[in-house]
N, C-alpha and C. Protein backbone atom coordinates (compact mmCIF):
# COMPACT_ATOMS: atom_id res chain seq x y z
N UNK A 1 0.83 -1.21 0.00
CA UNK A 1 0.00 0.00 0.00
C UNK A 1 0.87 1.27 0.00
N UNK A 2 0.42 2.51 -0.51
CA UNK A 2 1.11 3.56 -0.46
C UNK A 2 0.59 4.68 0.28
N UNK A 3 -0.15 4.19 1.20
CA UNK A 3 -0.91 5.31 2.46
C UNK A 3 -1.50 4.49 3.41
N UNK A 4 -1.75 4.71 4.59
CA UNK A 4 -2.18 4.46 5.79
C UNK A 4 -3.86 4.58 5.55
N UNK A 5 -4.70 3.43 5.61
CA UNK A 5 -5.95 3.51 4.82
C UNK A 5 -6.44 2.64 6.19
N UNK A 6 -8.20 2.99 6.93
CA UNK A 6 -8.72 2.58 7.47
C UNK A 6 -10.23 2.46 6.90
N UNK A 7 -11.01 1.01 6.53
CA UNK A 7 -11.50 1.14 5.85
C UNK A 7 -12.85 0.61 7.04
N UNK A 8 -14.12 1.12 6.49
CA UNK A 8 -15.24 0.88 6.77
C UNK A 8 -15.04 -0.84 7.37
N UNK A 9 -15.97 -1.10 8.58
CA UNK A 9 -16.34 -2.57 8.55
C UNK A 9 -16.86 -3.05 7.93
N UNK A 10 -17.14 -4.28 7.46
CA UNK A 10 -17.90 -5.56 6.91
C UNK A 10 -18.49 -6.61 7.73
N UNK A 11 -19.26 -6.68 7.37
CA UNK A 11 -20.77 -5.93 7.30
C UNK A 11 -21.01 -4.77 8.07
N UNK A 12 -21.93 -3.93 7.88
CA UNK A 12 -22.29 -2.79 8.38
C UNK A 12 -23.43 -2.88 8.14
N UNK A 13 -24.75 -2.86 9.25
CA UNK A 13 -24.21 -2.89 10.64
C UNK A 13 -24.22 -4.73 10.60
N UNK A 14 -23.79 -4.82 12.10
CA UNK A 14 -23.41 -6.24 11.73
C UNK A 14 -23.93 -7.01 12.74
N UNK A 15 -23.76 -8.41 13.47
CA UNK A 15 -24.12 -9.05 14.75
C UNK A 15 -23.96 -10.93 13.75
N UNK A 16 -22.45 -11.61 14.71
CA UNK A 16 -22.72 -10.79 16.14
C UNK A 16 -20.74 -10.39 15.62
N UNK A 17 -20.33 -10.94 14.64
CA UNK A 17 -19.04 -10.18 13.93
C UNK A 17 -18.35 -9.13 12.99
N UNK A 18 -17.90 -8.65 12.84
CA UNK A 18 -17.56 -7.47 11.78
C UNK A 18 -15.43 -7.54 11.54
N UNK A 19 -15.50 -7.61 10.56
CA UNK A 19 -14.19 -7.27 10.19
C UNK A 19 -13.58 -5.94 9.73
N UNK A 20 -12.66 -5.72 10.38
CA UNK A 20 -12.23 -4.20 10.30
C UNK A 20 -10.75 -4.52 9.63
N UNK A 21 -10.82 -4.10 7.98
CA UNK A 21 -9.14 -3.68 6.99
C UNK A 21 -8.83 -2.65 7.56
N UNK A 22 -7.40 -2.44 7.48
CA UNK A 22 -6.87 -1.31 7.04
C UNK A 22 -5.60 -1.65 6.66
N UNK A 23 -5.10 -0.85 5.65
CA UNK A 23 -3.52 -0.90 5.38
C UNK A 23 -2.20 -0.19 5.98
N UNK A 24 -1.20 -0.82 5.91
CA UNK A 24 -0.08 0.22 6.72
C UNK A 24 1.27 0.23 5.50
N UNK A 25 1.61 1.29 5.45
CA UNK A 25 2.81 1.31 4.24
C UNK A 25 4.05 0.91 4.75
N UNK A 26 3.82 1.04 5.60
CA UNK A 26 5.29 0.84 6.12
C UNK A 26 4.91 0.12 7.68
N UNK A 27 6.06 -0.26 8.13
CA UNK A 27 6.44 -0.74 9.24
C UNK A 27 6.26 0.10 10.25
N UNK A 28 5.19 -0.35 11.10
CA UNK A 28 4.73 0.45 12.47
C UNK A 28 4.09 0.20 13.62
N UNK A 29 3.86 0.65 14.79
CA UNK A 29 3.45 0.26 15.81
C UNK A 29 2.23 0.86 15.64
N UNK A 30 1.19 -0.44 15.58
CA UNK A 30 -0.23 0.00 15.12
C UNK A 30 -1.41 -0.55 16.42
N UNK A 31 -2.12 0.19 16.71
CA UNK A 31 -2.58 0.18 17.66
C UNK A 31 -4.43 0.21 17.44
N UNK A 32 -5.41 -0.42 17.66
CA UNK A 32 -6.78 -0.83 17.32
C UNK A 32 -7.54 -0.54 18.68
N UNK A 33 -8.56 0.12 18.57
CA UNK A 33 -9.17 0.18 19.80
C UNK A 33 -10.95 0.50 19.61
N UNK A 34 -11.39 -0.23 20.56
CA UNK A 34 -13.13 0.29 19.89
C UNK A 34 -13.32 0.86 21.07
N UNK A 35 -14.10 1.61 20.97
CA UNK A 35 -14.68 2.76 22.10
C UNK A 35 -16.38 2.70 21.96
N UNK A 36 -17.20 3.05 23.15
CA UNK A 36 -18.41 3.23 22.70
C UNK A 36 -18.75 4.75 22.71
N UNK A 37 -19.76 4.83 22.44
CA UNK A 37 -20.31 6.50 22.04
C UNK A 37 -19.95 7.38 23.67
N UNK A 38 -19.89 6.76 24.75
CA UNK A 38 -19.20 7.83 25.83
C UNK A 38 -17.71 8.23 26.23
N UNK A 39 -17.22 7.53 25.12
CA UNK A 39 -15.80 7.38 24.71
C UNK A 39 -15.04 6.30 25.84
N UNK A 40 -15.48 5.23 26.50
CA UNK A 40 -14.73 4.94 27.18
C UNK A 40 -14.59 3.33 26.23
N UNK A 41 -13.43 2.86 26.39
CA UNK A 41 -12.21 2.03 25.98
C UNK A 41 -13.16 0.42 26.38
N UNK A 42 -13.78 0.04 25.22
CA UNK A 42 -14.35 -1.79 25.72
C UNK A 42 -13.28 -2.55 24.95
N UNK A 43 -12.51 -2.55 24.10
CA UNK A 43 -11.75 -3.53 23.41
C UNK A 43 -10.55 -3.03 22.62
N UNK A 44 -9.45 -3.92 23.09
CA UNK A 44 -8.40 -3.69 22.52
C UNK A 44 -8.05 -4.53 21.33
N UNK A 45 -8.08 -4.00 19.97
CA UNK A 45 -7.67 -5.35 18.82
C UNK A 45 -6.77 -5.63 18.45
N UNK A 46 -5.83 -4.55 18.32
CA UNK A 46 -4.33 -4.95 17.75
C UNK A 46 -3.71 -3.46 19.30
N UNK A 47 -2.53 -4.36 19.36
CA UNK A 47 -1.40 -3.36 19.68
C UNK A 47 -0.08 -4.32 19.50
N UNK A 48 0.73 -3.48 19.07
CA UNK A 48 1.96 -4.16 18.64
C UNK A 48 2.41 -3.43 17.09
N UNK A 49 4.07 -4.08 16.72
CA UNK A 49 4.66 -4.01 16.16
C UNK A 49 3.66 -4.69 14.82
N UNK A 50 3.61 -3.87 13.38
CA UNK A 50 3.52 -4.87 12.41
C UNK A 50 4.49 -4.14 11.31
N UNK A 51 4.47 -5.28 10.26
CA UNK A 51 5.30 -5.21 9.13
C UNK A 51 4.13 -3.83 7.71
N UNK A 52 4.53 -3.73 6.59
CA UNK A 52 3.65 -3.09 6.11
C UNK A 52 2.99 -3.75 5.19
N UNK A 53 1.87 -3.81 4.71
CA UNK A 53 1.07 -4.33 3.86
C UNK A 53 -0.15 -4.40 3.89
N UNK A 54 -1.47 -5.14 3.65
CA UNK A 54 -2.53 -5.24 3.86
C UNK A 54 -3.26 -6.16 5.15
N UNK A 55 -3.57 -5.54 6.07
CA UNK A 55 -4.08 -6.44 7.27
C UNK A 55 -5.71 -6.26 7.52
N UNK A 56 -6.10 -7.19 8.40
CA UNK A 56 -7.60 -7.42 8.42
C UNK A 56 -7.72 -8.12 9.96
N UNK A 57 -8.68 -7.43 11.07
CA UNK A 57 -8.86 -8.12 12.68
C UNK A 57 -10.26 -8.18 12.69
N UNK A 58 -10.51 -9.28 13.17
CA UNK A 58 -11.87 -9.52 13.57
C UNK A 58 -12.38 -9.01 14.93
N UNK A 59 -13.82 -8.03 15.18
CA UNK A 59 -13.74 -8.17 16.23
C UNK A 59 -15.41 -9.12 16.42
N UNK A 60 -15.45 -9.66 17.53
CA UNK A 60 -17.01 -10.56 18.05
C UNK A 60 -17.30 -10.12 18.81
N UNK A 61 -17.86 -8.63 19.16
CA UNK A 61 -18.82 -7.64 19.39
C UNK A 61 -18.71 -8.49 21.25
N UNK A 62 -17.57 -8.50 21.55
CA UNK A 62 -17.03 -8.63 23.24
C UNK A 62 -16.11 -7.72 23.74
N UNK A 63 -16.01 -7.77 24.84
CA UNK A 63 -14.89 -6.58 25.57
C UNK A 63 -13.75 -7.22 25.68
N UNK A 64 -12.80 -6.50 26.56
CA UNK A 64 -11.75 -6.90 26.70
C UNK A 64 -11.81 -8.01 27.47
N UNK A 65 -12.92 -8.53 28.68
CA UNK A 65 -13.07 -9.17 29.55
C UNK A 65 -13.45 -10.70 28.77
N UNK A 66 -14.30 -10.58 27.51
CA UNK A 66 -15.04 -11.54 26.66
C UNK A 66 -16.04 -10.98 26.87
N UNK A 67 -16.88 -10.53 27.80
CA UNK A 67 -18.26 -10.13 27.98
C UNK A 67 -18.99 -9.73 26.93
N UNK A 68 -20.18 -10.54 25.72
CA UNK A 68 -20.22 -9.48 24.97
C UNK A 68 -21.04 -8.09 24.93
N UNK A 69 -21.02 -7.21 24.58
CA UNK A 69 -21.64 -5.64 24.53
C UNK A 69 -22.65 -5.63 24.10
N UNK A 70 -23.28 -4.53 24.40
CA UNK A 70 -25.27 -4.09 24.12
C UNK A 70 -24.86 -3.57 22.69
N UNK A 71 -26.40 -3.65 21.96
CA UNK A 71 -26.31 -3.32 20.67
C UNK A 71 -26.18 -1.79 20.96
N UNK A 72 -25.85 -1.15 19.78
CA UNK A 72 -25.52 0.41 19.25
C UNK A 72 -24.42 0.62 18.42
N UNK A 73 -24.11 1.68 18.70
CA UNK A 73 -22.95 2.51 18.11
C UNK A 73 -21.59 2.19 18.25
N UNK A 74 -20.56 1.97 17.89
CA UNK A 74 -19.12 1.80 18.55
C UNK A 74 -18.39 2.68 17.37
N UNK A 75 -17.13 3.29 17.89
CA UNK A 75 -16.18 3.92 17.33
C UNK A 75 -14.83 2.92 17.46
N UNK A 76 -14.28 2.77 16.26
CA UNK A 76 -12.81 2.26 16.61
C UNK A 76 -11.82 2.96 16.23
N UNK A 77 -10.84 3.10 16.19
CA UNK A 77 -9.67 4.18 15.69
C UNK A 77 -8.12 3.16 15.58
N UNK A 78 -7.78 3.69 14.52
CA UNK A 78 -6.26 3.04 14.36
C UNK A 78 -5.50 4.51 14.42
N UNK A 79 -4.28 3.49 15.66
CA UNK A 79 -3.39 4.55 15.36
C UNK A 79 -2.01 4.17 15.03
N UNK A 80 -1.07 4.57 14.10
CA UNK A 80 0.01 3.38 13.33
C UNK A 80 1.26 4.91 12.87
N UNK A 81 1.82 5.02 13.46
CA UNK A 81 3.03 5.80 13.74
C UNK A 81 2.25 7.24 14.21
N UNK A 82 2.52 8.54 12.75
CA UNK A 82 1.39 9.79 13.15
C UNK A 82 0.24 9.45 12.66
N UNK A 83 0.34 8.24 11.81
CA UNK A 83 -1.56 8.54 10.98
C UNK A 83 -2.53 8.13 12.36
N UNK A 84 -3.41 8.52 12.26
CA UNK A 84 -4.86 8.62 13.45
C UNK A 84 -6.14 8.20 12.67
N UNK A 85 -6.84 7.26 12.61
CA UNK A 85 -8.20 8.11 12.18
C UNK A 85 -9.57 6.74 12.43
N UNK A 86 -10.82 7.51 13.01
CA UNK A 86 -11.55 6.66 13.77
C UNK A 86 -12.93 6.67 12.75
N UNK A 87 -13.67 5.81 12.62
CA UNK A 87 -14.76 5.31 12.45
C UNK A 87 -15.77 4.79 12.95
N UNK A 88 -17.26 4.94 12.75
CA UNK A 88 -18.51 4.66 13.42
C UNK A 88 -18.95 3.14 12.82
N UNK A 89 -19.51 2.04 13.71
CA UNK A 89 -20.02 0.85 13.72
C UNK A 89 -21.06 0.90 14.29
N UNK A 90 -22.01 0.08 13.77
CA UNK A 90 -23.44 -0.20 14.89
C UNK A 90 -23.80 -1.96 14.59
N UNK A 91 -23.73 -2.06 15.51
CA UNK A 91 -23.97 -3.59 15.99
C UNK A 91 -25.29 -3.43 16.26
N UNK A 92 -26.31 -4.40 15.58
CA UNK A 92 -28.28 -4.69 15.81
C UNK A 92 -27.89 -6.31 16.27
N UNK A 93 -29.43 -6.26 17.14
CA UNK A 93 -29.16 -7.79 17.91
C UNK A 93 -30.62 -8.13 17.23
């Protein structure tokens, strides 16, 4: 890839899984996080070192604990050296 690309989930909206792409050009410490609409922190998906190319994480609409979450809204955000950038999900049960 030749830019830092965070792409919409699949399916949208989804239940009770969704897959979240994005690409990284380069080699970076990339970091995945879903948040719900009061901004506080239910799931961590990626943190760590990756190589650059095309990647893809599943998340199954659970917390960090496994517990899984009430339907609505969720925000996730990648963050992968300076690039930043977050997106809206809604999970229906």
């Amino acid at each position: 890839p030749f830019e830092f690309t965070l792409y919409h989930n699949y399916p949208h909206p989804f239940n009770p899984g969704t897959t979240l792409r994005y690409d990284i050009p380069e080699d970076a410490l990339v970091n995945i996080t879903i948040y719900d609409m009061m901004g506080r922190q239910i799931s961590t998906l990626v943190i760590g070192q990756q190589s650059a190319g095309y990647k893809s994480v599943r998340w199954n609409a659970t917390n960090d604990k496994g517990a899984p979450v009430s339907e609505g809204v969720y925000l996730y955000t990648i963050e992968a050296g300076d690039y930043r950038q977050t997106n809206k999900m809604v999970l229906l049960k």
